[in-house]
N, C-alpha and C. Protein backbone atom coordinates (compact mmCIF):
# COMPACT_ATOMS: atom_id res chain seq x y z
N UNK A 1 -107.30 109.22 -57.20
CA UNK A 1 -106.12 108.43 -57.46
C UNK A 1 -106.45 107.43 -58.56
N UNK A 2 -105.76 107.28 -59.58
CA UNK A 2 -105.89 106.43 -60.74
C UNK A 2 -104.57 105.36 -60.97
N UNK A 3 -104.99 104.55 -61.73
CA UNK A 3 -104.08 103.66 -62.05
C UNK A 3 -104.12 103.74 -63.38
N UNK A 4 -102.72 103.77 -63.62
CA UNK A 4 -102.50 103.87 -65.51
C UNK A 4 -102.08 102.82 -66.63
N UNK A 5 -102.41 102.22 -67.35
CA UNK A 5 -102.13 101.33 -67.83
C UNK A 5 -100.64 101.62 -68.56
N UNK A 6 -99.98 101.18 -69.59
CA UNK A 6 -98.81 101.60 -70.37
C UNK A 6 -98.94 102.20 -71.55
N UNK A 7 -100.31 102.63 -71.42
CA UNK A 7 -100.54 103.51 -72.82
C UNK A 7 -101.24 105.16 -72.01
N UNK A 8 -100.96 105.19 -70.96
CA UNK A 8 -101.56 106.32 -70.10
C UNK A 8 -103.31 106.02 -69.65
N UNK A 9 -103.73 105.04 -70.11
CA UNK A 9 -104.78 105.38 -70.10
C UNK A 9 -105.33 104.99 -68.16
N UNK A 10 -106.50 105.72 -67.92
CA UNK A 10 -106.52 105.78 -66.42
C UNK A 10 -107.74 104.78 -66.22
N UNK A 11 -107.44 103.90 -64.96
CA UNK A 11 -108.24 102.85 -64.61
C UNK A 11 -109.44 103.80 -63.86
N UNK A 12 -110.30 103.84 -63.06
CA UNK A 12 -111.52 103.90 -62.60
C UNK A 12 -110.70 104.13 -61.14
N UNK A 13 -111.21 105.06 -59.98
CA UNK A 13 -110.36 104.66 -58.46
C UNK A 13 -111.21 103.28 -58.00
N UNK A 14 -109.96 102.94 -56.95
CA UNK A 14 -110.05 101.64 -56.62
C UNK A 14 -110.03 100.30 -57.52
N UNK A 15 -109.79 100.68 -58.81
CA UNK A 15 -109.82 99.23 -59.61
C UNK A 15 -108.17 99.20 -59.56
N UNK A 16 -107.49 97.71 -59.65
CA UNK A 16 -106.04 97.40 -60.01
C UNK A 16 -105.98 96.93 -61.41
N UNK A 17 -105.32 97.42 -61.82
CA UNK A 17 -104.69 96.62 -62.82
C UNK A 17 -103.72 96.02 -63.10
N UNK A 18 -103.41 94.56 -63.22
CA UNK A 18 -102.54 94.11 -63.39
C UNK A 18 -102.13 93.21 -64.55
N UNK A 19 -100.90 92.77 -64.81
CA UNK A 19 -100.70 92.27 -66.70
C UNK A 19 -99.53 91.14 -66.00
N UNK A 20 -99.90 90.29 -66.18
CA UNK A 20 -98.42 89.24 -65.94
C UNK A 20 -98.58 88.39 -66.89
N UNK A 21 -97.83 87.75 -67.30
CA UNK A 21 -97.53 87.15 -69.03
C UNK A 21 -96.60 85.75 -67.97
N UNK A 22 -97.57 84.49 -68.46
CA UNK A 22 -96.55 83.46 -67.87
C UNK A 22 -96.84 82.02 -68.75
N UNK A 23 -95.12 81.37 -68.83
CA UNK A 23 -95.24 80.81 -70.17
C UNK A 23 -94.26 79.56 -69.35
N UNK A 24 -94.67 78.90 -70.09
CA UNK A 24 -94.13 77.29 -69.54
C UNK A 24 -93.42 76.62 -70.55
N UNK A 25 -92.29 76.32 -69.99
CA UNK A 25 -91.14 76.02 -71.25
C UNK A 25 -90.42 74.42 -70.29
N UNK A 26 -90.28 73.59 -71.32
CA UNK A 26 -89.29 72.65 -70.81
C UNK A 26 -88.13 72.98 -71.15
N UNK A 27 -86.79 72.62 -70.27
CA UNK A 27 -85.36 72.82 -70.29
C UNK A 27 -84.88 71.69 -69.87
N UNK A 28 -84.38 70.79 -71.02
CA UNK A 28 -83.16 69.84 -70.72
C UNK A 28 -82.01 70.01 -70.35
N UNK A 29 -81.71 71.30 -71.15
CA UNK A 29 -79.84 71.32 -71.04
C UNK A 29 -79.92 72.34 -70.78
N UNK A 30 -78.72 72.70 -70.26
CA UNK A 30 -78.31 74.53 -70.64
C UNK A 30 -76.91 74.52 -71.09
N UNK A 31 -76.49 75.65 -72.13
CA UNK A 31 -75.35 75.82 -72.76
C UNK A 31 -74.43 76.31 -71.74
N UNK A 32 -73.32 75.76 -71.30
CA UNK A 32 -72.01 76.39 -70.54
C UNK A 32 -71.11 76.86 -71.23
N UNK A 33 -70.88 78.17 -71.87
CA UNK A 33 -69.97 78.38 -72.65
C UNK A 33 -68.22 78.52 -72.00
N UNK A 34 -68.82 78.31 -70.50
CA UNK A 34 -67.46 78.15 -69.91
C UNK A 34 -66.42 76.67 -70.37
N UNK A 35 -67.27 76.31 -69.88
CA UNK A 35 -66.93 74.38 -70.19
C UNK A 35 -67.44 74.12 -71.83
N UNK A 36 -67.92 75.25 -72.10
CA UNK A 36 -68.55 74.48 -73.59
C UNK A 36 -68.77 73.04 -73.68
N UNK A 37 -69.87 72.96 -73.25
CA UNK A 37 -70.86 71.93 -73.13
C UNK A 37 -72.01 72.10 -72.31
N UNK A 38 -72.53 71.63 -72.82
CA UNK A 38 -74.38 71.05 -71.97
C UNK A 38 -74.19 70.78 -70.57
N UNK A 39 -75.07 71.38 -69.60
CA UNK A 39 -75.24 71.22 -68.76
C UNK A 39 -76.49 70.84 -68.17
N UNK A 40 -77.12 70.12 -67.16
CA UNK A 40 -78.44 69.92 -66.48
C UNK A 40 -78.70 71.53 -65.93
N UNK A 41 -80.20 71.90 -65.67
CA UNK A 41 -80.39 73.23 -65.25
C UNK A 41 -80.27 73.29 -63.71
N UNK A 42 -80.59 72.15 -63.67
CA UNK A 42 -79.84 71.99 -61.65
C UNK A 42 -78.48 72.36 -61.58
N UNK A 43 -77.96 72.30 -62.27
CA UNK A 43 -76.30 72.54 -62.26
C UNK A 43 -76.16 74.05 -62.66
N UNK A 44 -76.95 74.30 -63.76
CA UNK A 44 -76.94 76.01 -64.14
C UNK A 44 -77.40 77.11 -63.02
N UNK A 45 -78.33 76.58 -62.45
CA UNK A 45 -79.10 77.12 -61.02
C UNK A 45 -77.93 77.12 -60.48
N UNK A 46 -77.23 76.13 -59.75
CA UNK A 46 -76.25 76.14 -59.32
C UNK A 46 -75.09 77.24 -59.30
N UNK A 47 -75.07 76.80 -60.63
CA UNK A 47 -73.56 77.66 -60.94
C UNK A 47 -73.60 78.98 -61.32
N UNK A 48 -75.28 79.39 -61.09
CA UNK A 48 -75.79 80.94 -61.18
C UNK A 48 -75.55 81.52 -62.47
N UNK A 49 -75.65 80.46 -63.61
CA UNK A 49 -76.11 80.50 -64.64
C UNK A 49 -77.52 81.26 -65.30
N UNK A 50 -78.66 80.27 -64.51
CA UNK A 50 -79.45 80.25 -65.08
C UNK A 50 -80.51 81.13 -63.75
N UNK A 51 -81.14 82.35 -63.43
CA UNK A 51 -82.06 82.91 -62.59
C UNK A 51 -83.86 82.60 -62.67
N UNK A 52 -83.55 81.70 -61.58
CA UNK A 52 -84.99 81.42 -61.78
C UNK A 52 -85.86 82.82 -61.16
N UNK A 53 -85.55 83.26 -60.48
CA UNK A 53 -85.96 84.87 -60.25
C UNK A 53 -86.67 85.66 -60.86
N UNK A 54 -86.28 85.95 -61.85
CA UNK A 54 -86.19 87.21 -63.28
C UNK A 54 -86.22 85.92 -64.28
N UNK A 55 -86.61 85.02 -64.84
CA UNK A 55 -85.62 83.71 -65.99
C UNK A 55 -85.27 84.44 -66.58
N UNK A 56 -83.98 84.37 -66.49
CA UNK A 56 -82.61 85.10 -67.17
C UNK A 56 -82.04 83.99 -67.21
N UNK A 57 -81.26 84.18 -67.99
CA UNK A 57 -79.77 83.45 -68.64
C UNK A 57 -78.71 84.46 -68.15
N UNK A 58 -77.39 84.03 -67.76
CA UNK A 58 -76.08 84.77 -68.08
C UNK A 58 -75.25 83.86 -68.33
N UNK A 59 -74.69 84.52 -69.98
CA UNK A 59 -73.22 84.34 -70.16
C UNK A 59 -72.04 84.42 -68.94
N UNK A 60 -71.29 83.25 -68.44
CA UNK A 60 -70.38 83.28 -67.75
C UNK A 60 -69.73 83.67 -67.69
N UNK A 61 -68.95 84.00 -69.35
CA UNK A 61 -67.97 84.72 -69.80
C UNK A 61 -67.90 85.97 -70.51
N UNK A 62 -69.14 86.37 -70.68
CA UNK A 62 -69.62 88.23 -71.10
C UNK A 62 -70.29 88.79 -70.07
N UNK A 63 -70.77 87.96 -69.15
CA UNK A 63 -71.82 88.42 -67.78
C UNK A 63 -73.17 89.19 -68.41
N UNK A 64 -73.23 88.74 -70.13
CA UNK A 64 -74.12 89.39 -71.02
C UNK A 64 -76.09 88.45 -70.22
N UNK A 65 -76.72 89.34 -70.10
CA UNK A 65 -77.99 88.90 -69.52
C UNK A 65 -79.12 88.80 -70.13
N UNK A 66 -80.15 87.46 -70.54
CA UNK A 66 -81.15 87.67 -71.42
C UNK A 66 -81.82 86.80 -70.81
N UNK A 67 -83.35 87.51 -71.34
CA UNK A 67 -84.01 86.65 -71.16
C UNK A 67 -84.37 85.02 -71.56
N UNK A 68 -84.97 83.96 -70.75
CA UNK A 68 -85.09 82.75 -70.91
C UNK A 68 -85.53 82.26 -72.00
N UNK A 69 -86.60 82.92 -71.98
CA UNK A 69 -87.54 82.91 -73.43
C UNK A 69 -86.87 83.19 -75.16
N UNK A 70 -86.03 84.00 -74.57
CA UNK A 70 -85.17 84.34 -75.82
C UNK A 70 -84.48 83.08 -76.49
């Protein structure tokens, strides 16, 4: 049993491989294009704006989904 990286290539049995990418961003505001205006991200959390989950963003009004980082 092997483990494959994203280029096929095969780990050794019993080794894991794992890749997590984690990045630290400050957020003052967030854009409400509902209200068009700035919002606190406590309020975007809220209003299921903003997914701390996945950090995603959604447009309120396209339900269009991107990432945070973007």
């Amino acid at each position: 049993n092997h483990v494959r990286d994203d280029r096929g290539q095969g780990a050794p049995d019993g080794v894991s491989v794992f890749s997590r990418s984690t990045e630290k961003i400050q957020v003052d505001s967030v854009y409400d294009p509902s209200r068009e205006c700035d919002i606190s991200l406590d309020e975007a959390i809220t209003r299921q704006i903003v997914h701390l989950e996945d950090s995603t963003y959604e447009n309120p009004l396209t339900g269009d989904i991107m990432s945070i980082s973007e």
